[in-house]
Protein backbone atom coordinates (compact mmCIF):
# COMPACT_ATOMS: atom_id res chain seq x y z
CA UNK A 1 148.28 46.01 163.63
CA UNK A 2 145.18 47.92 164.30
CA UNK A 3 142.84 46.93 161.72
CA UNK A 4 143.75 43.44 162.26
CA UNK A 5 143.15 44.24 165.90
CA UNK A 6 140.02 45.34 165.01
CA UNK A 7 139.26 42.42 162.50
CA UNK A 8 139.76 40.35 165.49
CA UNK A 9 137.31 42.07 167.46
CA UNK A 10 134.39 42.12 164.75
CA UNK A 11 134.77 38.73 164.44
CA UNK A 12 134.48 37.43 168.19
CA UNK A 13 131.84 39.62 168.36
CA UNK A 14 129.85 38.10 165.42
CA UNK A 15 130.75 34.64 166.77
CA UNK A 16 129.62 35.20 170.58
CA UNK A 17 126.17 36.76 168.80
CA UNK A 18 125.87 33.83 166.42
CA UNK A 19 126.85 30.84 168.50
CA UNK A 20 126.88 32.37 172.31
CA UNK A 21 123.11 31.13 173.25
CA UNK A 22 123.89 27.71 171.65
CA UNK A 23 127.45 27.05 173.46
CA UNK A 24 125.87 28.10 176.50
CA UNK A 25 122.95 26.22 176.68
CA UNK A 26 125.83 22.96 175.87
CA UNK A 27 128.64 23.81 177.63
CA UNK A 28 127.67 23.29 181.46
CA UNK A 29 125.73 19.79 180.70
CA UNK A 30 128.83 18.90 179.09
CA UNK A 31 131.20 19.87 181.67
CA UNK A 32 129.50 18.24 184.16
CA UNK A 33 128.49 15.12 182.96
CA UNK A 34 130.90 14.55 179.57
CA UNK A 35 129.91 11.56 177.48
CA UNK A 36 127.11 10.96 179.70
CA UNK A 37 125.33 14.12 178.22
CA UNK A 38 124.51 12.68 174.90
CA UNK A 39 123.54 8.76 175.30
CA UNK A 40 121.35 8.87 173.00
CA UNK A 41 123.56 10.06 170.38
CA UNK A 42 125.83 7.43 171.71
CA UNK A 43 123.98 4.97 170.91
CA UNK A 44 123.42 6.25 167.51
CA UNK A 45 127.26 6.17 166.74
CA UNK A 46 127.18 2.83 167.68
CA UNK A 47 124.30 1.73 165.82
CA UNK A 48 125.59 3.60 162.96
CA UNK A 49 128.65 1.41 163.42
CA UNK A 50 127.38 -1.89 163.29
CA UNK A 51 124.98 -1.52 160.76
CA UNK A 52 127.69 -0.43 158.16
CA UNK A 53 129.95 -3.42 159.45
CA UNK A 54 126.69 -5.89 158.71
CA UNK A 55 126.30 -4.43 155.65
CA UNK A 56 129.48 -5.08 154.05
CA UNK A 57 129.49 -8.88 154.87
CA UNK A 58 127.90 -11.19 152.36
CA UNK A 59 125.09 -12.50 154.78
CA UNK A 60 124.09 -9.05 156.32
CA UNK A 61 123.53 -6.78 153.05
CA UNK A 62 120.47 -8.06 152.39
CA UNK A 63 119.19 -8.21 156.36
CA UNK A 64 120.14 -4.50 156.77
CA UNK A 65 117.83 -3.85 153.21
CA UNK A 66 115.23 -5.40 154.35
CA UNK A 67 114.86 -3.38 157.59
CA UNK A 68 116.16 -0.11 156.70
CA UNK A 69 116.34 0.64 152.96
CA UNK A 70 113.72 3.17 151.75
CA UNK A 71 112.90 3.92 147.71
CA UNK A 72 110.57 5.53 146.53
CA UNK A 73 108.95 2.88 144.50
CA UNK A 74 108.23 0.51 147.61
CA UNK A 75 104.12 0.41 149.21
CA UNK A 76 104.18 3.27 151.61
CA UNK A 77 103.54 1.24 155.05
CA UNK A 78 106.94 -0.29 154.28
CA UNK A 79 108.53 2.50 153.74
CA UNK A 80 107.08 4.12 156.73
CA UNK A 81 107.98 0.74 159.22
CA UNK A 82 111.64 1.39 157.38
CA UNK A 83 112.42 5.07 157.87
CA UNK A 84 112.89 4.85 161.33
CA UNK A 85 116.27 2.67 161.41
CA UNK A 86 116.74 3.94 157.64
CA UNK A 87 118.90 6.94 159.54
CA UNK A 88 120.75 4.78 161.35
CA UNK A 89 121.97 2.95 157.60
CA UNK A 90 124.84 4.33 155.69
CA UNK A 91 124.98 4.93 152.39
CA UNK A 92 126.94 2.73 150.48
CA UNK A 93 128.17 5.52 148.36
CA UNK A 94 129.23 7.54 150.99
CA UNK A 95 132.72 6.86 153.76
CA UNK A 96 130.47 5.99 156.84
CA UNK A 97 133.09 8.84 158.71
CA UNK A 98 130.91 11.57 157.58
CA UNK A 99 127.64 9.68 158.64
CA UNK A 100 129.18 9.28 162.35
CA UNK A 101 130.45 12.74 162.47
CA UNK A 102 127.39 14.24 161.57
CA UNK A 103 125.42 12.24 163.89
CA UNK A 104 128.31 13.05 166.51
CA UNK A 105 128.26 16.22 166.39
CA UNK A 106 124.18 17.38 165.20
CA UNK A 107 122.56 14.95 167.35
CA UNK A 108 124.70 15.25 169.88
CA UNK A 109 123.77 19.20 170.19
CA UNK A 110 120.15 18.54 169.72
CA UNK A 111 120.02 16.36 172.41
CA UNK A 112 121.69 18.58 174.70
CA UNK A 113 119.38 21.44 173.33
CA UNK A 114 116.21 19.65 172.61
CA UNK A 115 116.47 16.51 174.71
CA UNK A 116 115.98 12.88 173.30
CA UNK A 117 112.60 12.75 172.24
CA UNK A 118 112.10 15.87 170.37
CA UNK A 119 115.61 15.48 168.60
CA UNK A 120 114.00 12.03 167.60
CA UNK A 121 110.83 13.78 166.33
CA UNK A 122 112.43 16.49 164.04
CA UNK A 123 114.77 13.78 162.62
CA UNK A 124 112.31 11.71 162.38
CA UNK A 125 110.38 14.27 160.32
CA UNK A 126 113.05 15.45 158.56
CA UNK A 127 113.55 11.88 156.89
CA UNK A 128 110.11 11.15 156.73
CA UNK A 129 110.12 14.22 154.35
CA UNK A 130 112.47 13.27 152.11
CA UNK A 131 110.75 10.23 151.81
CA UNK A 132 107.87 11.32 150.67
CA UNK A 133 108.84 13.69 148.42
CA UNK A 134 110.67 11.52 146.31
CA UNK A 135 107.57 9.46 146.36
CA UNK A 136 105.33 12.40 145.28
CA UNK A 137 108.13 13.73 142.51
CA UNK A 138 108.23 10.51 141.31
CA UNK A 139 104.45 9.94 140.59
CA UNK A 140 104.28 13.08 139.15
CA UNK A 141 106.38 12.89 136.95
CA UNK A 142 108.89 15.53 138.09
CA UNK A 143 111.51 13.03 139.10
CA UNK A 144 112.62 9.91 136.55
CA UNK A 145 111.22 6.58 137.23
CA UNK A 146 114.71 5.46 137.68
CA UNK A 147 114.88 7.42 141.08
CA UNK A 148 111.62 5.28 142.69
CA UNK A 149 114.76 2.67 142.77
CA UNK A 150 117.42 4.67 144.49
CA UNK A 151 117.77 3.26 147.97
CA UNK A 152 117.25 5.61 150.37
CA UNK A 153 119.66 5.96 153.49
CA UNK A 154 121.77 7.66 156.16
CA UNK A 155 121.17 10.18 158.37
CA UNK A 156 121.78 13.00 156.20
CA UNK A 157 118.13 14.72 155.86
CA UNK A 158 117.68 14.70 159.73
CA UNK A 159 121.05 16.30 160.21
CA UNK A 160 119.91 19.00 158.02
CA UNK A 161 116.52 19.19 159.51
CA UNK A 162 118.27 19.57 162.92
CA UNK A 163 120.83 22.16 161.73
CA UNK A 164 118.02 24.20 160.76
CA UNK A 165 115.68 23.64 163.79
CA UNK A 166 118.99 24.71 166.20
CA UNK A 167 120.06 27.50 164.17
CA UNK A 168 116.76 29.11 164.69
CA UNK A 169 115.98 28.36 168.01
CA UNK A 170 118.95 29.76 169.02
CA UNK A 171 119.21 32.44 166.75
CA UNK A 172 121.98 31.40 165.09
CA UNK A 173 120.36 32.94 162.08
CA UNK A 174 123.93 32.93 159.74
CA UNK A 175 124.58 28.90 160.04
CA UNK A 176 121.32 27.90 159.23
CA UNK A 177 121.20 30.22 156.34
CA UNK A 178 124.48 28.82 155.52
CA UNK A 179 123.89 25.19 155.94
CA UNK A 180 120.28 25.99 153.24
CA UNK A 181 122.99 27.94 150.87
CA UNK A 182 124.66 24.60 150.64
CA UNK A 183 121.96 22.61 150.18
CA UNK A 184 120.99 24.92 146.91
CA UNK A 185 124.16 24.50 145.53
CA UNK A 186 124.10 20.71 145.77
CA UNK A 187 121.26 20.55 144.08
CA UNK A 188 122.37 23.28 141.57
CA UNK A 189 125.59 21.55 140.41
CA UNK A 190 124.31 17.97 141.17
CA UNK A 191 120.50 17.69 140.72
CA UNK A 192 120.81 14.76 142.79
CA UNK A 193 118.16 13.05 144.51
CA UNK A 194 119.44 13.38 147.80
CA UNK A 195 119.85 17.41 147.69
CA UNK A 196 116.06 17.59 146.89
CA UNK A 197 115.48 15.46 149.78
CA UNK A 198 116.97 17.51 151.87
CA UNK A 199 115.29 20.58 150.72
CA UNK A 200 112.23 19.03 151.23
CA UNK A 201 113.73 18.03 155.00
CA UNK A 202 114.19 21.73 155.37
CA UNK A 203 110.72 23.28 154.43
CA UNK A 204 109.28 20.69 156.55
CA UNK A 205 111.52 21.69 160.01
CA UNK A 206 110.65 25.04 158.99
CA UNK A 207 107.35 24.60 158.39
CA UNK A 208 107.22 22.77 162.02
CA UNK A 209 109.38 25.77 163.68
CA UNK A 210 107.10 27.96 162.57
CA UNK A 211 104.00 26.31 163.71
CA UNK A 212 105.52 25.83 166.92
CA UNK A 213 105.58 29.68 167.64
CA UNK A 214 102.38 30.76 167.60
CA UNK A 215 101.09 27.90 170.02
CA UNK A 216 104.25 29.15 172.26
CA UNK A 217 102.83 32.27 172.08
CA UNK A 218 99.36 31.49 172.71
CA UNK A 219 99.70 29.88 175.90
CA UNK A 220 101.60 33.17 177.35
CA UNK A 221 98.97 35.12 176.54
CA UNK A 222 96.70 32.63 178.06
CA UNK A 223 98.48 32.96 181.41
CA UNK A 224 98.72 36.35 181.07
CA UNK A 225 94.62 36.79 180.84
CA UNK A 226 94.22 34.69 183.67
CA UNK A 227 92.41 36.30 186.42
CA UNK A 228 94.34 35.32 189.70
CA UNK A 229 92.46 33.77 192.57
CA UNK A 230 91.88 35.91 195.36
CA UNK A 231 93.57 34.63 198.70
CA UNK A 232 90.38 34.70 200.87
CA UNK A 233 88.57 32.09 198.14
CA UNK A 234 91.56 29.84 199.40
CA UNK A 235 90.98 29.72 202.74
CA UNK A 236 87.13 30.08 202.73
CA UNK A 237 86.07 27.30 200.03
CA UNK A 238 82.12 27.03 199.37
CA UNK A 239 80.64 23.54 198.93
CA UNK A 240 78.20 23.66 196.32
């Protein structure tokens, strides 16, 4: 009874360290305001929703393609007008549950966390990584030509690229690490094009966390330095 007492113990612990400075900064805007918290994300589901049900019909497959299908082997400013709504567009080859539960539950902590518009940007990001990777791989050779035709959905890269970016903001060091773990073992038992895409979504929210820091860092120091204005400057201006 006591060492599973004490089991018990080290774990809570462990979870209130790894997850206590995320669930906090989610929990109040969620009591307060419930499904009103995360519109955007909403919206996203819903999207997400009809696009799938277009999709399937005869007359909307080749709409939804034309608007949101990325590959590798189309010219770049259409793949760059497409990526946008591309993470909104299931994969075909995927159950479209996993697609809204991602986006359910990743964007709809990022956009308590982050707020709308930088959620957008590392998603946005994120895909626009695995984009061009596959582009680059592909002309050099270190993908098959075959995978320049893949089509290139879902929201799967910017869910990735979010996990990561939350995980390290909010030091939730062990489910980031965990969520890149899986990624390497996708592509280690698949070598599929979509587990390289989402390394590549990865390194780049990485590469964008880390750049971030410095600049944060920067502009303390910068208001540290500051001398402060004297109060009698204040109330005895000189015109000049």
């Amino acid at each position: 009874m006591g060492d599973g007492s004490s089991v018990r113990r080290r774990v809570a612990r462990w979870a209130r360290a790894e997850w206590g400075p995320l669930y906090a900064a989610v929990r109040r805007p969620l009591v307060r305001r419930r499904w009103r918290a995360v519109p955007m994300t909403l919206a996203a589901v819903c999207l997400t929703s009809v696009l799938q049900l277009v999709q399937n019909r005869s007359w909307g497959y080749g709409p939804v393609q034309d608007l949101g299908a990325v590959r590798a082997a189309d010219p770049l400013w259409l793949a760059l007008l497409r990526t946008p709504l591309s993470l909104f567009v299931p994969a075909l080859d995927l159950p479209v549950w996993g697609a809204l539960a991602q986006l359910l539950l990743v964007f709809g902590l990022a956009e308590i966390c982050l707020g709308r518009r930088r959620t957008l940007a590392v998603a946005y990001v994120a895909t626009l990584a695995g984009t061009l990777y596959a582009r680059a791989a592909v002309a050099l050779d270190t993908l098959p030509a075959t995978d320049a035709q893949v089509i290139d959905t879902g929201p799967s890269a910017a869910v990735v690229g979010l996990a990561v970016y939350l995980g390290r903001r909010y030091r939730a060091y062990m489910t980031a690490a965990a969520v890149a773990a899986a990624i390497v073992l996708e592509v280690a038992v698949k070598n599929n094009l979509a587990g390289k895409e989402h390394l590549a979504a990865m390194a780049a929210v990485a590469l964008l966390g880390a750049a971030r820091c410095p600049t944060k860092g920067a502009r303390g120091t910068a208001r540290a330095t500051t001398p402060t204005r004297q109060p009698h400057q204040d109330k005895h201006p000189h015109s000049h």
